[in-house]
Structures are given as structure tokens and as C-alpha cells.
PDB file of N, CA and C in Angstrom:
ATOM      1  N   UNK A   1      28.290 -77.863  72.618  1.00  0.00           N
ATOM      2  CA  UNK A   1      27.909 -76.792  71.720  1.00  0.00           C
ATOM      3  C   UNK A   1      27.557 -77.344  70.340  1.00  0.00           C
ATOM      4  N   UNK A   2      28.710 -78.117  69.894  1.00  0.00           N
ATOM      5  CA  UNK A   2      28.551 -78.934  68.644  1.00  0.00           C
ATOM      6  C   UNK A   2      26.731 -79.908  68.537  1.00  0.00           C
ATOM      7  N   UNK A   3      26.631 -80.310  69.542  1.00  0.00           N
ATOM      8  CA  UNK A   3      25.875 -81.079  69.249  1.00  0.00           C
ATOM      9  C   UNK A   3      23.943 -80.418  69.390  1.00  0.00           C
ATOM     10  N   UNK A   4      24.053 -79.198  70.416  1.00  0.00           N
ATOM     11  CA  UNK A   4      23.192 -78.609  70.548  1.00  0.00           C
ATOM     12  C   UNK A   4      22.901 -78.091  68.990  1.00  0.00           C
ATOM     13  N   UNK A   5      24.006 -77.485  68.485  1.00  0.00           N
ATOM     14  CA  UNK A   5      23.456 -76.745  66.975  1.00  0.00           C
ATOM     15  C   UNK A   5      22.961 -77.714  66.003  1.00  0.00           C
ATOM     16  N   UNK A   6      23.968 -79.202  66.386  1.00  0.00           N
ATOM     17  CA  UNK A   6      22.770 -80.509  65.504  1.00  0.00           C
ATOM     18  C   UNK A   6      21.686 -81.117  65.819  1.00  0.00           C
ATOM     19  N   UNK A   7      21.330 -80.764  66.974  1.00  0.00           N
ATOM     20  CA  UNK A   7      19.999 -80.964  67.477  1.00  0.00           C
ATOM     21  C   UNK A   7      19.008 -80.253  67.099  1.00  0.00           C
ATOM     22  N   UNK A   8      19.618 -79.132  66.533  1.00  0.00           N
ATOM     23  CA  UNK A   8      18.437 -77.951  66.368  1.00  0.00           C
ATOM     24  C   UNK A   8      18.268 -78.225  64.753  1.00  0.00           C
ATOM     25  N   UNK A   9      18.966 -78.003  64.402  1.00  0.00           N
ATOM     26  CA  UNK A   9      19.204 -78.613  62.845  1.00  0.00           C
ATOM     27  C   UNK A   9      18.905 -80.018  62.590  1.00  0.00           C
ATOM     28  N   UNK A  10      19.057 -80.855  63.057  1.00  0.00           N
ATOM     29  CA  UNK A  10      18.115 -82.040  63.340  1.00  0.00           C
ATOM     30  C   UNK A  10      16.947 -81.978  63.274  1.00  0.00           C
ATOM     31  N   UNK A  11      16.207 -81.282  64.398  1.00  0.00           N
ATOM     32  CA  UNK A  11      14.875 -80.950  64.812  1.00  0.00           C
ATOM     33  C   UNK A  11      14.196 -80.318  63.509  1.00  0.00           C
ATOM     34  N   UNK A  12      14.940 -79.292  63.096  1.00  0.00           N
ATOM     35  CA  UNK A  12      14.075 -78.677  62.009  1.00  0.00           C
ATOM     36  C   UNK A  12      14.241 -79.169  61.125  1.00  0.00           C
ATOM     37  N   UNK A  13      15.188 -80.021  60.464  1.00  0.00           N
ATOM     38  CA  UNK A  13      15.053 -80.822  59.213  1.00  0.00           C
ATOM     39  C   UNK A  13      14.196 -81.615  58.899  1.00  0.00           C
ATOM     40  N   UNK A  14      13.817 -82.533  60.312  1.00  0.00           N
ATOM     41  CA  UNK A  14      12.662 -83.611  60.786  1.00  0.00           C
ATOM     42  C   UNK A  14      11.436 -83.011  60.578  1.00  0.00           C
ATOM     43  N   UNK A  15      11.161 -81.767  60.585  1.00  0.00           N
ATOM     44  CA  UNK A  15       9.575 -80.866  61.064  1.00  0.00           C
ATOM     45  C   UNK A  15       9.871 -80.234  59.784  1.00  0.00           C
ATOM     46  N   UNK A  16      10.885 -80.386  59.148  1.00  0.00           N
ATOM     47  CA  UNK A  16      10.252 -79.971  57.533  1.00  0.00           C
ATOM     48  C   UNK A  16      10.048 -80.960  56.413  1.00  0.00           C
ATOM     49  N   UNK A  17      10.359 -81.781  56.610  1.00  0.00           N
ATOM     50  CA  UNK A  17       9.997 -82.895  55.951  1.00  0.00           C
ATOM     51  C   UNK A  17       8.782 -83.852  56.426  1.00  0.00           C
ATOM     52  N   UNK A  18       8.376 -83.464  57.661  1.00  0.00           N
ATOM     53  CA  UNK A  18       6.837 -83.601  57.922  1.00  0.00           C
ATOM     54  C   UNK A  18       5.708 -82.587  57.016  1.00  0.00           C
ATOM     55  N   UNK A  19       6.581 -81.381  57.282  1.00  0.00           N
ATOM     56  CA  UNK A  19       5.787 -80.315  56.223  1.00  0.00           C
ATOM     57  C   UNK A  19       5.749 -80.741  55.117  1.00  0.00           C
ATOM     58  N   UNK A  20       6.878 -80.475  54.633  1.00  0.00           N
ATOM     59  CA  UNK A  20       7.048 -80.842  53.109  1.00  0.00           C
ATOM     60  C   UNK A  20       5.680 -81.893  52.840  1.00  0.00           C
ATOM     61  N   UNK A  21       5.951 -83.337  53.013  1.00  0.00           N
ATOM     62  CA  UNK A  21       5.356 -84.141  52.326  1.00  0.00           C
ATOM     63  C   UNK A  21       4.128 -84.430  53.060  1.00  0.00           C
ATOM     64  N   UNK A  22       3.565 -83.881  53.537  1.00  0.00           N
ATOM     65  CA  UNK A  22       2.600 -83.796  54.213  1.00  0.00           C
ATOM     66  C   UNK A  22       2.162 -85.056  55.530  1.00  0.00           C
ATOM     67  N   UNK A  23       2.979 -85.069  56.053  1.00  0.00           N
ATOM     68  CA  UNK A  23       2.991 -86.695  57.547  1.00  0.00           C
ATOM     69  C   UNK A  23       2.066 -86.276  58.135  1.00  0.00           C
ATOM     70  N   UNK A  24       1.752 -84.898  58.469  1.00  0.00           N
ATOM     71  CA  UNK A  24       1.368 -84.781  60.030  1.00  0.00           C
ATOM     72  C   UNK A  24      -0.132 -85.064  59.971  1.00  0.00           C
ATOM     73  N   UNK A  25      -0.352 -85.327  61.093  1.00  0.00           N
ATOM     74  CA  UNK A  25      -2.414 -85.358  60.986  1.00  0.00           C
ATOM     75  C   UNK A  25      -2.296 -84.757  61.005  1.00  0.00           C
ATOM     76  N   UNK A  26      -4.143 -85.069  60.310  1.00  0.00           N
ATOM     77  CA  UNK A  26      -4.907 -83.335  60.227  1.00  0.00           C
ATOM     78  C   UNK A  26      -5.019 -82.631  61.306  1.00  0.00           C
ATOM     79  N   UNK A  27      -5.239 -83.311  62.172  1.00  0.00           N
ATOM     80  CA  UNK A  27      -5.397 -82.750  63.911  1.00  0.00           C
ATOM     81  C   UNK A  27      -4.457 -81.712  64.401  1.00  0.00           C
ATOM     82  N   UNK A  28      -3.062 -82.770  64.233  1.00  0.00           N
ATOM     83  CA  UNK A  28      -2.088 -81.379  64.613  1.00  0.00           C
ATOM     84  C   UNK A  28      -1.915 -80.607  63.347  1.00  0.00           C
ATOM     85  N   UNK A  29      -2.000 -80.484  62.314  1.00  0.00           N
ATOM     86  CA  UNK A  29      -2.119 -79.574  61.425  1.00  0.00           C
ATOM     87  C   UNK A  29      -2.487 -78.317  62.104  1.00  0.00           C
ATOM     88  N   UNK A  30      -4.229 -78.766  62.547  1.00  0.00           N
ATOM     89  CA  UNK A  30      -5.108 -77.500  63.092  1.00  0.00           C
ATOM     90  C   UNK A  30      -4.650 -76.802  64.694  1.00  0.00           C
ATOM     91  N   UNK A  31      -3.834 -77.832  65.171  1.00  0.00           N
ATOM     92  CA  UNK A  31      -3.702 -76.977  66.227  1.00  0.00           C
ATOM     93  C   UNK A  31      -2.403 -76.631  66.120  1.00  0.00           C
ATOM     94  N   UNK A  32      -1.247 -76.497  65.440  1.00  0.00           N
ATOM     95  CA  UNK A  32       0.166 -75.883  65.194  1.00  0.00           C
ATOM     96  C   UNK A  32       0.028 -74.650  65.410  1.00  0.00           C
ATOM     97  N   UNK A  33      -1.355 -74.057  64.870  1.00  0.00           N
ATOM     98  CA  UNK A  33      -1.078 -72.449  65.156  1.00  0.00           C
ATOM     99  C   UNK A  33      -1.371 -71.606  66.523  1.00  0.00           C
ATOM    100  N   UNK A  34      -2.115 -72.785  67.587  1.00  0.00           N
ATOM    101  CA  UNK A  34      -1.842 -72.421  68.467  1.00  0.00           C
ATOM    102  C   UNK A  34      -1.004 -73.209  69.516  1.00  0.00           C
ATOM    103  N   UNK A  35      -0.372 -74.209  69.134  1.00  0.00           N
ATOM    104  CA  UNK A  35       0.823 -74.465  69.867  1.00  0.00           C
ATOM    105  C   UNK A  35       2.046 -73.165  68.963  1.00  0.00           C
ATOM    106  N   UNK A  36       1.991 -72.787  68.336  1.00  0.00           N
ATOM    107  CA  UNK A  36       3.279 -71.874  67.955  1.00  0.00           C
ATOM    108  C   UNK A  36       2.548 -70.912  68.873  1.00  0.00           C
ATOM    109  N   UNK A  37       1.825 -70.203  69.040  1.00  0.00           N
ATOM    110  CA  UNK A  37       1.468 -69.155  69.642  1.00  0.00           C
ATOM    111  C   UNK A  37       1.841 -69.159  71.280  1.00  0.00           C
ATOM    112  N   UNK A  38       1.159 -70.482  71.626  1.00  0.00           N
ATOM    113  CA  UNK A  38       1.050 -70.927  73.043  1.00  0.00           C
ATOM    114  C   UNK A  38       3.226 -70.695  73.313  1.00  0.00           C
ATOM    115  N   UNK A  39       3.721 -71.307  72.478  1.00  0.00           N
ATOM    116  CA  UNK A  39       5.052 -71.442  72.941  1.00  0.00           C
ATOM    117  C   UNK A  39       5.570 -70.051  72.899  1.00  0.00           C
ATOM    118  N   UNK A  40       5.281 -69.077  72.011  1.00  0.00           N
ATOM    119  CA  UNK A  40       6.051 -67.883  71.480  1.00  0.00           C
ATOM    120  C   UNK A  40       5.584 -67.227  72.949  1.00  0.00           C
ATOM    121  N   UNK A  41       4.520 -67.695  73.475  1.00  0.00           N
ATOM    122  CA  UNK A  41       4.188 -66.489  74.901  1.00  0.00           C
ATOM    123  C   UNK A  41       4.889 -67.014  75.887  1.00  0.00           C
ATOM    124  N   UNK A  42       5.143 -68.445  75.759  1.00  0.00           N
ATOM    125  CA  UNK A  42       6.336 -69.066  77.115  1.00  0.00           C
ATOM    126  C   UNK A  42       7.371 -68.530  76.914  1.00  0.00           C
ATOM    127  N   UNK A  43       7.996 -68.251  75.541  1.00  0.00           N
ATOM    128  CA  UNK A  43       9.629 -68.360  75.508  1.00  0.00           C
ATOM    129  C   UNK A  43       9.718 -66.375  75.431  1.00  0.00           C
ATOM    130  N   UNK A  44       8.668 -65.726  75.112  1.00  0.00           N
ATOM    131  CA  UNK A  44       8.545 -63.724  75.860  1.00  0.00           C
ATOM    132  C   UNK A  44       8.046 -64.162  77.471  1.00  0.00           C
ATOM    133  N   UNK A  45       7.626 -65.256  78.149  1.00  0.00           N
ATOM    134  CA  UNK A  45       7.396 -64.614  79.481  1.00  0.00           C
ATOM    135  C   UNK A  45       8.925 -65.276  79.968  1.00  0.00           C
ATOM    136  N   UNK A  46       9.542 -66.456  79.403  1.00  0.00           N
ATOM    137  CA  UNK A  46      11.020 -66.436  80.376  1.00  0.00           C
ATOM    138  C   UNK A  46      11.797 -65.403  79.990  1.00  0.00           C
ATOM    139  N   UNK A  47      12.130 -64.794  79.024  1.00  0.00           N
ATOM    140  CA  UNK A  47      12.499 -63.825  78.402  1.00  0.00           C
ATOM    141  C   UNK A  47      12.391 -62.568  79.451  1.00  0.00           C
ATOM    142  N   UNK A  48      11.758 -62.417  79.647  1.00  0.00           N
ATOM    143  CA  UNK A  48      11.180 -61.378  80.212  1.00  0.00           C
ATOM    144  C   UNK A  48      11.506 -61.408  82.021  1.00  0.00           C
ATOM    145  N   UNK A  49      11.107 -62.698  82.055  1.00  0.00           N
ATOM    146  CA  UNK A  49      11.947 -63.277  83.967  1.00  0.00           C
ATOM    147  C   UNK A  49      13.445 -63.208  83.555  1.00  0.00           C
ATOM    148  N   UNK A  50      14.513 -63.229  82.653  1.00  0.00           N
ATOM    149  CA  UNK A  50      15.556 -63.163  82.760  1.00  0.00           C
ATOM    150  C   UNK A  50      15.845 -62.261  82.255  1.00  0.00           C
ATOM    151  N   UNK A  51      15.121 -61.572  81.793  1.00  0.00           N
ATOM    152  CA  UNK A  51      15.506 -59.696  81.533  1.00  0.00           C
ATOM    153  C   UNK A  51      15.195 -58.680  82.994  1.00  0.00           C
ATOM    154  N   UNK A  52      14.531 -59.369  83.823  1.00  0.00           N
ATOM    155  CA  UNK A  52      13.907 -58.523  84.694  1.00  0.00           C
ATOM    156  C   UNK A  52      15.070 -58.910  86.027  1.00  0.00           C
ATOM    157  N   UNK A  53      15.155 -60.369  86.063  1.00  0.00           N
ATOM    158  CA  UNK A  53      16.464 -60.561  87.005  1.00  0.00           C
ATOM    159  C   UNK A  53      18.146 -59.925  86.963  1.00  0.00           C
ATOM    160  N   UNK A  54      18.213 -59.511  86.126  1.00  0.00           N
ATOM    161  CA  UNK A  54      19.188 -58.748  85.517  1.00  0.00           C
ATOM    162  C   UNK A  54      19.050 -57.476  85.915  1.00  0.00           C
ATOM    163  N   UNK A  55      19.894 -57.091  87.005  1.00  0.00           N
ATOM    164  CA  UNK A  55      20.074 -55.897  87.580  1.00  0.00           C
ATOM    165  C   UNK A  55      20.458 -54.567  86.589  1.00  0.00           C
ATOM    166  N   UNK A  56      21.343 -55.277  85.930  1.00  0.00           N
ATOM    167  CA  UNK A  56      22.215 -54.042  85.369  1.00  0.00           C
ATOM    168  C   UNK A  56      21.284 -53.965  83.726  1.00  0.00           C
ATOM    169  N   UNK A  57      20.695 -54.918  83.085  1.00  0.00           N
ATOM    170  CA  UNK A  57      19.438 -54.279  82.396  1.00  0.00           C
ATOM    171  C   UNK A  57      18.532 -53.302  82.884  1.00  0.00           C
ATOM    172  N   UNK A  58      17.869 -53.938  84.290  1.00  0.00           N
ATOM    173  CA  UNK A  58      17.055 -53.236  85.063  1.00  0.00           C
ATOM    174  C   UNK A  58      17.368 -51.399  85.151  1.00  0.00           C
ATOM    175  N   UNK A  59      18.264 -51.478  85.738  1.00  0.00           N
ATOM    176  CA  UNK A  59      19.173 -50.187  85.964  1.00  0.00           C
ATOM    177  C   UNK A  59      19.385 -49.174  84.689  1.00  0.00           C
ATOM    178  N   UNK A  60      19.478 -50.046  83.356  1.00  0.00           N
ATOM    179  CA  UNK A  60      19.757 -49.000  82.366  1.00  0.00           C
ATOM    180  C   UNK A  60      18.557 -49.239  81.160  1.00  0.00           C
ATOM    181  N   UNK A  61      17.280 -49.270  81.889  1.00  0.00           N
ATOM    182  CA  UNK A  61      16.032 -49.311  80.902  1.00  0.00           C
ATOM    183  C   UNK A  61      15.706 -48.105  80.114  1.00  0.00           C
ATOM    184  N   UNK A  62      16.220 -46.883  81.030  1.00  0.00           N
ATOM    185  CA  UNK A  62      15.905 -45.238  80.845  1.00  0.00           C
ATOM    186  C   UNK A  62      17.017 -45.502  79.609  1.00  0.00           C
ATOM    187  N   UNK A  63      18.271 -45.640  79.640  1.00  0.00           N
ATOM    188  CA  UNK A  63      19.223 -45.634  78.745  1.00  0.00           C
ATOM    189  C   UNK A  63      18.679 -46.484  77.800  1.00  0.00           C
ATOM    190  N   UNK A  64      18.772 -47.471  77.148  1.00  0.00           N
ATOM    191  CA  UNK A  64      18.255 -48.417  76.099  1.00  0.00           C
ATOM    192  C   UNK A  64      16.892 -48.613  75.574  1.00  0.00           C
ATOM    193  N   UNK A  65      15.726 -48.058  76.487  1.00  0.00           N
ATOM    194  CA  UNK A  65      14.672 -47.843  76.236  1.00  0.00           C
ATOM    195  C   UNK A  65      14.363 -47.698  75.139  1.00  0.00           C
ATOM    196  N   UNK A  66      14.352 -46.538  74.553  1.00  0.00           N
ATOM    197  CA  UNK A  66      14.049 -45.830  73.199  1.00  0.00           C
ATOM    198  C   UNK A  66      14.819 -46.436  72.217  1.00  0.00           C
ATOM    199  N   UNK A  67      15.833 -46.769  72.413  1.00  0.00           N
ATOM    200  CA  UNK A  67      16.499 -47.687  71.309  1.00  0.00           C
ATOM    201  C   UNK A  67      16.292 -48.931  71.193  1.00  0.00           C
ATOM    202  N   UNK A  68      15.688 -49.411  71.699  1.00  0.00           N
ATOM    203  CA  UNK A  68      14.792 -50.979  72.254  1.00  0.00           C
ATOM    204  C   UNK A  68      13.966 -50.980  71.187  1.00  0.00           C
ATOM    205  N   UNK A  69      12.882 -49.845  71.801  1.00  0.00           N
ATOM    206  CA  UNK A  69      11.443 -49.715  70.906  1.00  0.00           C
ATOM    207  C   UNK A  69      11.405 -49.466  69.748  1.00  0.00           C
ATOM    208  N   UNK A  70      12.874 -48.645  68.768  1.00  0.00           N
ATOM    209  CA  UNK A  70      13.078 -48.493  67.709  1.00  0.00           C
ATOM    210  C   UNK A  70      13.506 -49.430  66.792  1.00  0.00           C
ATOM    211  N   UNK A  71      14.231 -50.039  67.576  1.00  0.00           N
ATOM    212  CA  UNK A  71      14.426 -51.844  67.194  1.00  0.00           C
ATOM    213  C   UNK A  71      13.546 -52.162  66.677  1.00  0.00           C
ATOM    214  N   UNK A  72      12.684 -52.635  67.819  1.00  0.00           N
ATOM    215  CA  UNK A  72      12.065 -53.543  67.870  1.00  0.00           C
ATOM    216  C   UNK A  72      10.179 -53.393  66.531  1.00  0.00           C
ATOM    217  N   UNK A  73      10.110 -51.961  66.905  1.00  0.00           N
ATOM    218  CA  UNK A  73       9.438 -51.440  66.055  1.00  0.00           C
ATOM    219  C   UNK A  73      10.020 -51.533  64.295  1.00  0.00           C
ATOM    220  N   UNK A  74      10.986 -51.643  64.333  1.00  0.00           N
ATOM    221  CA  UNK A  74      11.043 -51.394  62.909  1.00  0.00           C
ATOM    222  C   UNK A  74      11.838 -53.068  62.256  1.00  0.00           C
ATOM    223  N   UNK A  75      11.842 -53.814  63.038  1.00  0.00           N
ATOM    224  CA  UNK A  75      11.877 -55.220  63.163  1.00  0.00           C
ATOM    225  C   UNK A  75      10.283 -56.023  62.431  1.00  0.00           C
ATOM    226  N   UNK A  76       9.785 -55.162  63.491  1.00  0.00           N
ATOM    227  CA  UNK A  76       8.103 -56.019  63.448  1.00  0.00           C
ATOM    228  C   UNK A  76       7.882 -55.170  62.132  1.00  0.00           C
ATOM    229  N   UNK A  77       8.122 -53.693  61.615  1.00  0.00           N
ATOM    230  CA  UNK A  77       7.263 -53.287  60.333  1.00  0.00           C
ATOM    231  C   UNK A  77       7.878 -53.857  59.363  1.00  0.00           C
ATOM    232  N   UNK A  78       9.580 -54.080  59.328  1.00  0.00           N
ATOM    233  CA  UNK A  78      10.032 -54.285  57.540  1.00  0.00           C
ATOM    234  C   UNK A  78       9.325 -55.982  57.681  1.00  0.00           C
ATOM    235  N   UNK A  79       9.367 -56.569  59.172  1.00  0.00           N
ATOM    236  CA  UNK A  79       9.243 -58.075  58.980  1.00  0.00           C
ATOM    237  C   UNK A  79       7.212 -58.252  58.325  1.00  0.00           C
ATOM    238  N   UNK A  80       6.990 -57.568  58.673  1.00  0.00           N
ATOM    239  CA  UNK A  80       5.195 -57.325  57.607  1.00  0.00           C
ATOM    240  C   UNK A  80       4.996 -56.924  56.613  1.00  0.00           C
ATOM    241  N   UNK A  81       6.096 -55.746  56.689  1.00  0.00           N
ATOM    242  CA  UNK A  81       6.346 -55.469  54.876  1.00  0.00           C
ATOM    243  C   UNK A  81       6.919 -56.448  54.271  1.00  0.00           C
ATOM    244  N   UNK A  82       8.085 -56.807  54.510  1.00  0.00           N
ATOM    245  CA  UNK A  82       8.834 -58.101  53.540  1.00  0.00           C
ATOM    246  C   UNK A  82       7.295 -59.636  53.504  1.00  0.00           C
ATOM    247  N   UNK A  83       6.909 -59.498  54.099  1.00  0.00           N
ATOM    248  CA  UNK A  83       6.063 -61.138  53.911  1.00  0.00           C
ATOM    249  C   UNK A  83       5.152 -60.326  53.173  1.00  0.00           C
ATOM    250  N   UNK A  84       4.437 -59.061  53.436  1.00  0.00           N
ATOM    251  CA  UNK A  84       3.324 -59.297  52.607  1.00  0.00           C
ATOM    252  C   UNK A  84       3.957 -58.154  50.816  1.00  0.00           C
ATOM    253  N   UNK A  85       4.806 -57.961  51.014  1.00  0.00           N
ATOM    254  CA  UNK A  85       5.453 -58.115  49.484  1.00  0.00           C
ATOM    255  C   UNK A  85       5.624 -59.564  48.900  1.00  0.00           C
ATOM    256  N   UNK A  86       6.062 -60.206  49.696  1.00  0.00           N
ATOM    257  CA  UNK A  86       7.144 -62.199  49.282  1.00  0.00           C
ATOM    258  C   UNK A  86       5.407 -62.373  48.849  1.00  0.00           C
ATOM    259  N   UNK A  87       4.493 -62.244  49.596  1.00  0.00           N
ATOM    260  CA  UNK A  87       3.154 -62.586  49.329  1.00  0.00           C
ATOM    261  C   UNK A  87       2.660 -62.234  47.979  1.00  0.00           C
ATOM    262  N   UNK A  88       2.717 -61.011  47.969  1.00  0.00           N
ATOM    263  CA  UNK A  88       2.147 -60.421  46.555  1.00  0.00           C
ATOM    264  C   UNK A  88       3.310 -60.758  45.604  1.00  0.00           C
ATOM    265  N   UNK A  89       4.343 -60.884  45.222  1.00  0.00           N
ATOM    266  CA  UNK A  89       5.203 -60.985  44.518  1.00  0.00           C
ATOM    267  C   UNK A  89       4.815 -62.601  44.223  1.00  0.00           C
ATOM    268  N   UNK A  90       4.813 -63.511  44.585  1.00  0.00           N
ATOM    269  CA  UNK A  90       4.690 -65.411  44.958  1.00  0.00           C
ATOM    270  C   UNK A  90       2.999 -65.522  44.581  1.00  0.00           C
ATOM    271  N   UNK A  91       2.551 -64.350  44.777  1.00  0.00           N
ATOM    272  CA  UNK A  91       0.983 -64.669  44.605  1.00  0.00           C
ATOM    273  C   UNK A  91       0.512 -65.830  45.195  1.00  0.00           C
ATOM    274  N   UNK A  92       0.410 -65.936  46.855  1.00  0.00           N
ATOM    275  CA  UNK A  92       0.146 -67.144  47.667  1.00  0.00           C
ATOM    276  C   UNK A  92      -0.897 -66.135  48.258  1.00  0.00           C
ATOM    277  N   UNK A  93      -2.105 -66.914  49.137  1.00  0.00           N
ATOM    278  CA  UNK A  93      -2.577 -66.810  49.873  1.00  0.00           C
ATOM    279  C   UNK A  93      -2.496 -66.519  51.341  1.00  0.00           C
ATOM    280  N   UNK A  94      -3.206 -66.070  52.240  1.00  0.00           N
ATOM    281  CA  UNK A  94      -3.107 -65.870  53.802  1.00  0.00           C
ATOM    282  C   UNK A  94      -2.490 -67.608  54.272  1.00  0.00           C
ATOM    283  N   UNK A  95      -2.793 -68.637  53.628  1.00  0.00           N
ATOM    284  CA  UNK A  95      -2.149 -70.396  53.866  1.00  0.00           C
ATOM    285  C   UNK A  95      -1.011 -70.611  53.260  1.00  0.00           C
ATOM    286  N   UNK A  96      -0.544 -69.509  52.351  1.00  0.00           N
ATOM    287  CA  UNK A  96       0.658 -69.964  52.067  1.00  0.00           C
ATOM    288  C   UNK A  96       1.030 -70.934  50.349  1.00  0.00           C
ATOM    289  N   UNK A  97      -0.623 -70.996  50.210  1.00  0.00           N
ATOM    290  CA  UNK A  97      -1.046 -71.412  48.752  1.00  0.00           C
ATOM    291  C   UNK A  97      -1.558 -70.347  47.810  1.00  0.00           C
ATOM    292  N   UNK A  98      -0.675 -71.097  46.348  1.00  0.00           N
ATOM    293  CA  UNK A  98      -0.910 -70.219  45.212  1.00  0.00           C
ATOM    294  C   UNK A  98      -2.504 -69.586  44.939  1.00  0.00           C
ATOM    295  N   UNK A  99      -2.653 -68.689  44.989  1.00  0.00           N
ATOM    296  CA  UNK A  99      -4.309 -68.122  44.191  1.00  0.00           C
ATOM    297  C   UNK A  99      -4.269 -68.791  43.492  1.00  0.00           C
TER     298      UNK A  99
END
């Protein structure tokens, strides 16, 4: 357990200090945004095979349903409101750079 959470913390310390100081080629620069994309649809389709193998999810979709979507809906709006306030407030660009 211990070591999984320093692996992860590892991992991202390493991939921000590539950010930070700029290591990475330009190459993978340009394609990060669709390897993040490409991965975010692997890790909703296992997601989704181990939500669906799950009987007793299965069984109580009618029950949790609507409270799912309310979640999840108001997850995705404050999380668009909060960035594109941090945005206008930081005065950065759609890249993340100052105007």
C-alpha cells in the first residue's frame, strides 16, 4: 500500500518537473493531449466493465440512478465553472499562458 502511494507520488513529481522546466520534446508535448484523452477513455471503458460486472450495482441502477447523474452533473459544471473563473481571475489563456 505504502509503496503504491510512492509510486504515484513518485510518478507525478517526475512528470512535473518535466513540465515545469520544460524536458519533454516537442513531439510529445503535441501529442499529450491525445494520449490524456486516449487513456481517460481506457480507464471509463474498464470502469464501466467493472461497474457492469457487479451484480448488485447492476440491480440497484433504478435506485442510484438519479443520484449518479446529479453527481456527476454538477461535478462536471462547478469543475468548468471553477477553471474558467481560476482562468479569468490568473488571466491565462486556453494554454495555460498569461495574455
Amino acid at each position: 500500500m505504502i509503496f503504491r502511494l510512492l509510486l504515484y507520488i513518485g510518478v507525478l513529481s517526475i512528470g512535473m518537473l518535466i513540465g515545469i522546466y520544460n524536458m519533454a520534446h516537442p513531439k510529445l508535448d503535441q501529442a499529450l493531449g491525445k494520449l490524456q484523452i486516449l487513456t481517460l477513455i481506457g480507464l471509463l471503458f474498464v470502469m464501466g466493465i467493472r461497474l457492469g460486472a457487479d451484480k448488485m450495482v447492476v440491480s440497484s441502477l433504478s435506485t442510484i440512478g438519479f443520484q449518479a447523474f446529479v453527481l456527476a452533473f454538477g461535478s462536471i459544471a462547478f469543475s468548468v465553472l471553477f477553471v474558467f473563473l481560476g482562468r479569468q481571475i490568473l488571466k491565462l489563456d486556453r494554454k495555460g499562458r498569461v495574455k
